[in-house]
Every structure is written in C-alpha cells, then in structure tokens.
N, C-alpha and C. Protein backbone atom coordinates (compact mmCIF):
# COMPACT_ATOMS: atom_id res chain seq x y z
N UNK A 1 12.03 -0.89 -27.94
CA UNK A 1 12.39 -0.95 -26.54
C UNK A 1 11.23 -1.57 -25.77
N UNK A 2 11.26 -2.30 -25.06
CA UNK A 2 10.58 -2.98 -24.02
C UNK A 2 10.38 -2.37 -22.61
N UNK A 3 9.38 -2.10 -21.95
CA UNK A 3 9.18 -1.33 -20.82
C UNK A 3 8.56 -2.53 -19.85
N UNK A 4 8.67 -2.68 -18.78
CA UNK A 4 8.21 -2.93 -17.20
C UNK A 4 7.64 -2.61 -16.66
N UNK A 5 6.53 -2.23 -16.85
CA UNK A 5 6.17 -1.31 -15.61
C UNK A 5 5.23 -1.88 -13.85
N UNK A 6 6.24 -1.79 -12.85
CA UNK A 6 5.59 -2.31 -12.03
C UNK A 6 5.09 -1.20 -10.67
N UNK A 7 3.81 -1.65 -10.10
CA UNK A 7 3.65 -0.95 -9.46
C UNK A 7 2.20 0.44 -10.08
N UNK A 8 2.31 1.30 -9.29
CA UNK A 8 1.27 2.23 -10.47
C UNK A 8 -0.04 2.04 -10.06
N UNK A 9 -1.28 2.61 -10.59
CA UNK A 9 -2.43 2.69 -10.40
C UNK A 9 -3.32 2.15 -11.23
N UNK A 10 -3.92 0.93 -10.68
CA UNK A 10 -5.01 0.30 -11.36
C UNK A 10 -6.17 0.89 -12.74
N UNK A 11 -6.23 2.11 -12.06
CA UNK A 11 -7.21 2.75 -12.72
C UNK A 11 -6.19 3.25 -14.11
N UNK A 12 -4.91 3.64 -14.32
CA UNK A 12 -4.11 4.08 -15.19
C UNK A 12 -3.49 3.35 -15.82
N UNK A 13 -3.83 1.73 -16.01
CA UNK A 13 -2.96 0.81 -17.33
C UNK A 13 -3.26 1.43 -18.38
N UNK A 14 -4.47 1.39 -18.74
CA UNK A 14 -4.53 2.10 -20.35
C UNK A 14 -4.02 3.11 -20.36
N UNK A 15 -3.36 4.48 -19.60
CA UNK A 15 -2.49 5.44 -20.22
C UNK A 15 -1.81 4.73 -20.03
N UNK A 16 -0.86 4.15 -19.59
CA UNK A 16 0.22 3.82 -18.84
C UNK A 16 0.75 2.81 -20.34
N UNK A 17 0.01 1.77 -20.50
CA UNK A 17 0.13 1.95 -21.96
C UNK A 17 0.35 2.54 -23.45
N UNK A 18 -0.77 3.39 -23.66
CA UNK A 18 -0.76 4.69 -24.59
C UNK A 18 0.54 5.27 -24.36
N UNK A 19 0.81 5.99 -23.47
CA UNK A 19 1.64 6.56 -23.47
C UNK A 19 3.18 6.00 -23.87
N UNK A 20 3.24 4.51 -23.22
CA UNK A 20 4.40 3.76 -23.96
C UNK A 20 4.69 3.39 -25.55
N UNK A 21 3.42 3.13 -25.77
CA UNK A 21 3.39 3.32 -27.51
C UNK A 21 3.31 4.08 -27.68
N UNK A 22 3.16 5.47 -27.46
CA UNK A 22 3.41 6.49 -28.59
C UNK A 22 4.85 6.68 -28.56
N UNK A 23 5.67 6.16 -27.47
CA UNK A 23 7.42 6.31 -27.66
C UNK A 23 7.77 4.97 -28.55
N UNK A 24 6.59 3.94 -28.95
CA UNK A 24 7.03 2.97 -29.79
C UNK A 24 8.01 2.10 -28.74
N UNK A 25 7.46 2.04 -27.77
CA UNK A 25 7.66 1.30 -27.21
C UNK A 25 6.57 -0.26 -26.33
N UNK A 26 7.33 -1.12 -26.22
CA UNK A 26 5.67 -2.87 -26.00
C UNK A 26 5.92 -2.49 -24.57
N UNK A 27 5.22 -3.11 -24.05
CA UNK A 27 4.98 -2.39 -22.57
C UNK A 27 3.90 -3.71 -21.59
N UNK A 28 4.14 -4.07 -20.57
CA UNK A 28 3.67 -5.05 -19.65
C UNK A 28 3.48 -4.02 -18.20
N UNK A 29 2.35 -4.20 -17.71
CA UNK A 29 1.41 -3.33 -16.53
C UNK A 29 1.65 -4.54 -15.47
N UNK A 30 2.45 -4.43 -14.40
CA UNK A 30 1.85 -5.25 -13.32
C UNK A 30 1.69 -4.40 -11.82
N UNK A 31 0.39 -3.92 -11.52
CA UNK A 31 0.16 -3.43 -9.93
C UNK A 31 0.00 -4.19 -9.08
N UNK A 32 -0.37 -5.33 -9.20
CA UNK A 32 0.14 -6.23 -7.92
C UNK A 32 0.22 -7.53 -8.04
N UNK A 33 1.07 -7.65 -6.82
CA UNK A 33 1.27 -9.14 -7.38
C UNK A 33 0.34 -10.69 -7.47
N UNK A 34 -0.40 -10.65 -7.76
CA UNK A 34 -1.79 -11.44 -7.73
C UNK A 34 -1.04 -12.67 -8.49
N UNK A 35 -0.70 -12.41 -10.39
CA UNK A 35 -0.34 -13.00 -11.01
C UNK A 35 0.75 -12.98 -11.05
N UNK A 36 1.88 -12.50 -10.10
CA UNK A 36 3.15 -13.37 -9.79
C UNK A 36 4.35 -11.89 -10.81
N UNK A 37 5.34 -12.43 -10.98
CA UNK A 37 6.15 -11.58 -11.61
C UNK A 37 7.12 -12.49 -12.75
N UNK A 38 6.84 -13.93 -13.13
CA UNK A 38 7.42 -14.93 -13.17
C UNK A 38 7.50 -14.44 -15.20
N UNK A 39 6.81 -14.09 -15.83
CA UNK A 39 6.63 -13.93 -16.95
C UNK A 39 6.90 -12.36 -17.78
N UNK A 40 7.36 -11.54 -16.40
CA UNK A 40 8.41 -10.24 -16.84
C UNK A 40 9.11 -10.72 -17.71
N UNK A 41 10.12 -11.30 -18.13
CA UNK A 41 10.88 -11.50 -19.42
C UNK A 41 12.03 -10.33 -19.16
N UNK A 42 12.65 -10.43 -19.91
CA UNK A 42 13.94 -9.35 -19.93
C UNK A 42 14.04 -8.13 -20.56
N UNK A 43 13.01 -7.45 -19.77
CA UNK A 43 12.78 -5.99 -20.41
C UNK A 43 14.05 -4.84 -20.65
N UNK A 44 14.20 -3.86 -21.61
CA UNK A 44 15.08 -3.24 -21.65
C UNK A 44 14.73 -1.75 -20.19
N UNK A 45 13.96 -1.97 -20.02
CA UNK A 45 13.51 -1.03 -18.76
C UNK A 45 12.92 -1.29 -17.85
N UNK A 46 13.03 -1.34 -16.95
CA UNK A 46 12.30 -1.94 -15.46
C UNK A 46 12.00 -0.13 -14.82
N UNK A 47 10.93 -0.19 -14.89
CA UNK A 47 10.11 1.13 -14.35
C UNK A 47 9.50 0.59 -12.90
N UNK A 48 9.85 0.92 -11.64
CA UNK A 48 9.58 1.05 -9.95
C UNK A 48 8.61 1.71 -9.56
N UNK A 49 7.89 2.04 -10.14
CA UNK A 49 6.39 3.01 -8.95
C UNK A 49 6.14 3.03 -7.53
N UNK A 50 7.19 3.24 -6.19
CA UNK A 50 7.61 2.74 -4.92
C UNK A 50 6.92 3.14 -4.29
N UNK A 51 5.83 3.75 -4.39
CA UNK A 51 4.97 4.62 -3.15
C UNK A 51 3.82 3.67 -3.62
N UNK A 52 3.34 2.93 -4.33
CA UNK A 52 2.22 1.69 -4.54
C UNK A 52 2.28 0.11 -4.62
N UNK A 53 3.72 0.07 -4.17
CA UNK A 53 3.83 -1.39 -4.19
C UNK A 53 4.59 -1.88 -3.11
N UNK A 54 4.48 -3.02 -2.58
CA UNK A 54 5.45 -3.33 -1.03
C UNK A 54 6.50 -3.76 -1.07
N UNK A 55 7.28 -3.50 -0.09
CA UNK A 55 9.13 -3.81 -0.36
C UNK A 55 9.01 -5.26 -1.06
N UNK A 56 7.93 -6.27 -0.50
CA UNK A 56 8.31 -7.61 -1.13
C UNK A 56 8.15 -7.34 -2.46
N UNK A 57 7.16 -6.66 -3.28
CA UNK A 57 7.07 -6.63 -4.41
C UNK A 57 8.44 -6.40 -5.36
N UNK A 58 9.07 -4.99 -4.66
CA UNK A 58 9.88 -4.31 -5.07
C UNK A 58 11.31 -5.43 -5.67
N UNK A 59 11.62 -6.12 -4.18
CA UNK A 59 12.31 -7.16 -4.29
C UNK A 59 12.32 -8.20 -5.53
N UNK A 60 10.86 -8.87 -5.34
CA UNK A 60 10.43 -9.84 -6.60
C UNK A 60 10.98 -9.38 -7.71
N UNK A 61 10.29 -7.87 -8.35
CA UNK A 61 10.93 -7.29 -9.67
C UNK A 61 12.49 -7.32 -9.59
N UNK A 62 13.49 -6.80 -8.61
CA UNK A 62 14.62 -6.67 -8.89
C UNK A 62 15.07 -7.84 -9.03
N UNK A 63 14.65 -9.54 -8.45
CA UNK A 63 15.21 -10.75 -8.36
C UNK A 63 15.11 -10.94 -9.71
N UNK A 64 14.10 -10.52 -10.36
CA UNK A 64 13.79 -10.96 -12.07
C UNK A 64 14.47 -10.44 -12.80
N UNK A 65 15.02 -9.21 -12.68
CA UNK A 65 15.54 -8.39 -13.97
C UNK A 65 17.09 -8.54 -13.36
N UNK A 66 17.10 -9.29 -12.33
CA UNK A 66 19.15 -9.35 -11.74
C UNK A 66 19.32 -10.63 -12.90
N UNK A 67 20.94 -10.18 -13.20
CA UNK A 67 21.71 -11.01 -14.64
C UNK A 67 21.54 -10.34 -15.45
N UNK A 68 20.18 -9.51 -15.94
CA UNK A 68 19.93 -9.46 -17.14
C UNK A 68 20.76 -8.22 -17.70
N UNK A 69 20.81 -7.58 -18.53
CA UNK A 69 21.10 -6.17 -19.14
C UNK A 69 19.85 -5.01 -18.55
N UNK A 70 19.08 -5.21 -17.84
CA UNK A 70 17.84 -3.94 -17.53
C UNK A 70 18.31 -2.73 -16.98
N UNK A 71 18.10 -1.85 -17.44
CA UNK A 71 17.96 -0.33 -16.68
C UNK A 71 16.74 -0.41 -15.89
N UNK A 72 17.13 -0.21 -14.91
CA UNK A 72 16.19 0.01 -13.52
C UNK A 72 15.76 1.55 -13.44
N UNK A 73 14.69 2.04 -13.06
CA UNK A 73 14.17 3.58 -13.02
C UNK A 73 13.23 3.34 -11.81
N UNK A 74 13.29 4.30 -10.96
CA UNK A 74 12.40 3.67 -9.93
C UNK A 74 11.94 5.71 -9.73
N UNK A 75 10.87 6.10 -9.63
CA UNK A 75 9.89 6.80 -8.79
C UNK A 75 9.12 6.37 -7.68
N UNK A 76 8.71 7.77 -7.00
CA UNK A 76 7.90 7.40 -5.62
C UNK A 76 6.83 8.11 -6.30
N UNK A 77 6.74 8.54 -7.40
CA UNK A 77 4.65 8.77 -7.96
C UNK A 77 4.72 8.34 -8.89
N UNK A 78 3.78 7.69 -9.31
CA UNK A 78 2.80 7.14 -10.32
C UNK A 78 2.25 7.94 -11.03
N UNK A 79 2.56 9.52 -11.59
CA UNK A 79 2.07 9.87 -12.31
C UNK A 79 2.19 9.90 -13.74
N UNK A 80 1.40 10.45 -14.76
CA UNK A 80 2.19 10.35 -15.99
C UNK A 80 3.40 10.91 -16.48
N UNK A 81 3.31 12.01 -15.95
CA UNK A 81 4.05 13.10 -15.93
C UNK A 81 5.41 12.49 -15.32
N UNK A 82 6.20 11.51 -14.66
CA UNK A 82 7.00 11.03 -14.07
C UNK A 82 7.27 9.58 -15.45
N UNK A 83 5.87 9.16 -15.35
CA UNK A 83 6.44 8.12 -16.79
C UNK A 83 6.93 9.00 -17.68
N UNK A 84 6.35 10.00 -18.14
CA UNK A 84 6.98 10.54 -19.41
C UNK A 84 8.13 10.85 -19.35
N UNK A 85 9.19 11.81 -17.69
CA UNK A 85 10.10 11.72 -17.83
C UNK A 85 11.18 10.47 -17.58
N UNK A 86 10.56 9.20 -17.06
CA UNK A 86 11.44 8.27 -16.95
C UNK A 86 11.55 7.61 -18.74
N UNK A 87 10.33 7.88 -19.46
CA UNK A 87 10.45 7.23 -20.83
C UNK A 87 11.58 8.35 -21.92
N UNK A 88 11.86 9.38 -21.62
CA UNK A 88 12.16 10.67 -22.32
C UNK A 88 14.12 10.87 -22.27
N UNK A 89 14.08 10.30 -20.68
CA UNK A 89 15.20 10.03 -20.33
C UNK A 89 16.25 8.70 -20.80
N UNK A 90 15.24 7.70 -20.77
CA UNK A 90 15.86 6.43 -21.21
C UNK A 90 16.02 6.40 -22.85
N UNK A 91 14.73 6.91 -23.07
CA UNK A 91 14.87 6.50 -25.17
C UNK A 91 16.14 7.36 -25.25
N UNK A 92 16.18 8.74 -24.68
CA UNK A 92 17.49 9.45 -24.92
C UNK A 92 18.85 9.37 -25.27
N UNK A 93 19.21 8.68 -24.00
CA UNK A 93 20.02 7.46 -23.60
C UNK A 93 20.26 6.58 -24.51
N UNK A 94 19.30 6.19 -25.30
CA UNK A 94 19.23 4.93 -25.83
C UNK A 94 19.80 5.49 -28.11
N UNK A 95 19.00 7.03 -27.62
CA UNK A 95 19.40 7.74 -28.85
C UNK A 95 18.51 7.22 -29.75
N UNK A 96 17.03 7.45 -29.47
CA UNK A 96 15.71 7.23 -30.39
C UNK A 96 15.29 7.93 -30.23
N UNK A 97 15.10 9.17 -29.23
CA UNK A 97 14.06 10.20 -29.64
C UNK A 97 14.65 10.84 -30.64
C-alpha cells in the first residue's frame, strides 16, 4: 500500500515514516509546499494533516489524487497516535492487518 502523507510536522518525517513501514507500507512526507505536489503519484492513501497546512495546500493535494482510485483520510492533528489510527483503519479495510 502506498501512503501520502501531506501536511504534519517537520520535526516528525522520520516517525511518520517508521511508523508507515512497520504497516509495510512506502510512504512520501510533504509539509509544505516548497517542492510543489506535482510528483505525488497515485497513492492508495492520501493522508490530510488540516490544522498544518493552508486551504491552498489542501486543494493542490485533492487536485492530484482527483480521477484517481485514492482514499482520502483527512485529520485536524498531526499526531502519531491519529496516523496509527488512520493507517489501522485503512489496511483493515483493505484486509492486511
């Protein structure tokens, strides 16, 4: 499974990571938009972190992942504890845990 994750806390890519591989899942970090959103690709999960990123951002991600097949998950914290249940919920779903 492929994860998205946009938005989130600078200081937390490397969990934010870790934590996606240990569900065996590849995983792409973007907190802001500096380097654009153009190379998201067609993730099977688009993860929202909405309380750290600006409506334009928000927008950009949804323009990228519209057409595709993505499950959208959107939170207003950035914590792990919120990734774990947006990752716990989807593999579920998906029938891999």
């Amino acid at each position: 499974m492929s994860v998205v994750i946009v938005g989130g806390n600078e200081c937390m890519i490397r969990q934010y990571k870790e934590l996606c591989r240990s569900y065996n899942c590849s995983v792409r970090v973007y907190t802001n938009m500096n380097a654009g959103l153009k190379n998201m690709g067609c993730p099977d999960l688009l993860v929202l972190f909405t309380s750290t990123i600006s409506h334009t951002m928000v927008r950009c991600a949804l323009r990228e992942a519209k057409g595709g097949r993505v499950r959208i998950a959107r939170s207003h914290t950035s914590s792990m504890a919120a990734l774990r249940g947006i990752l716990e919920k989807h593999i579920m779903q998906e029938g891999r845990l």
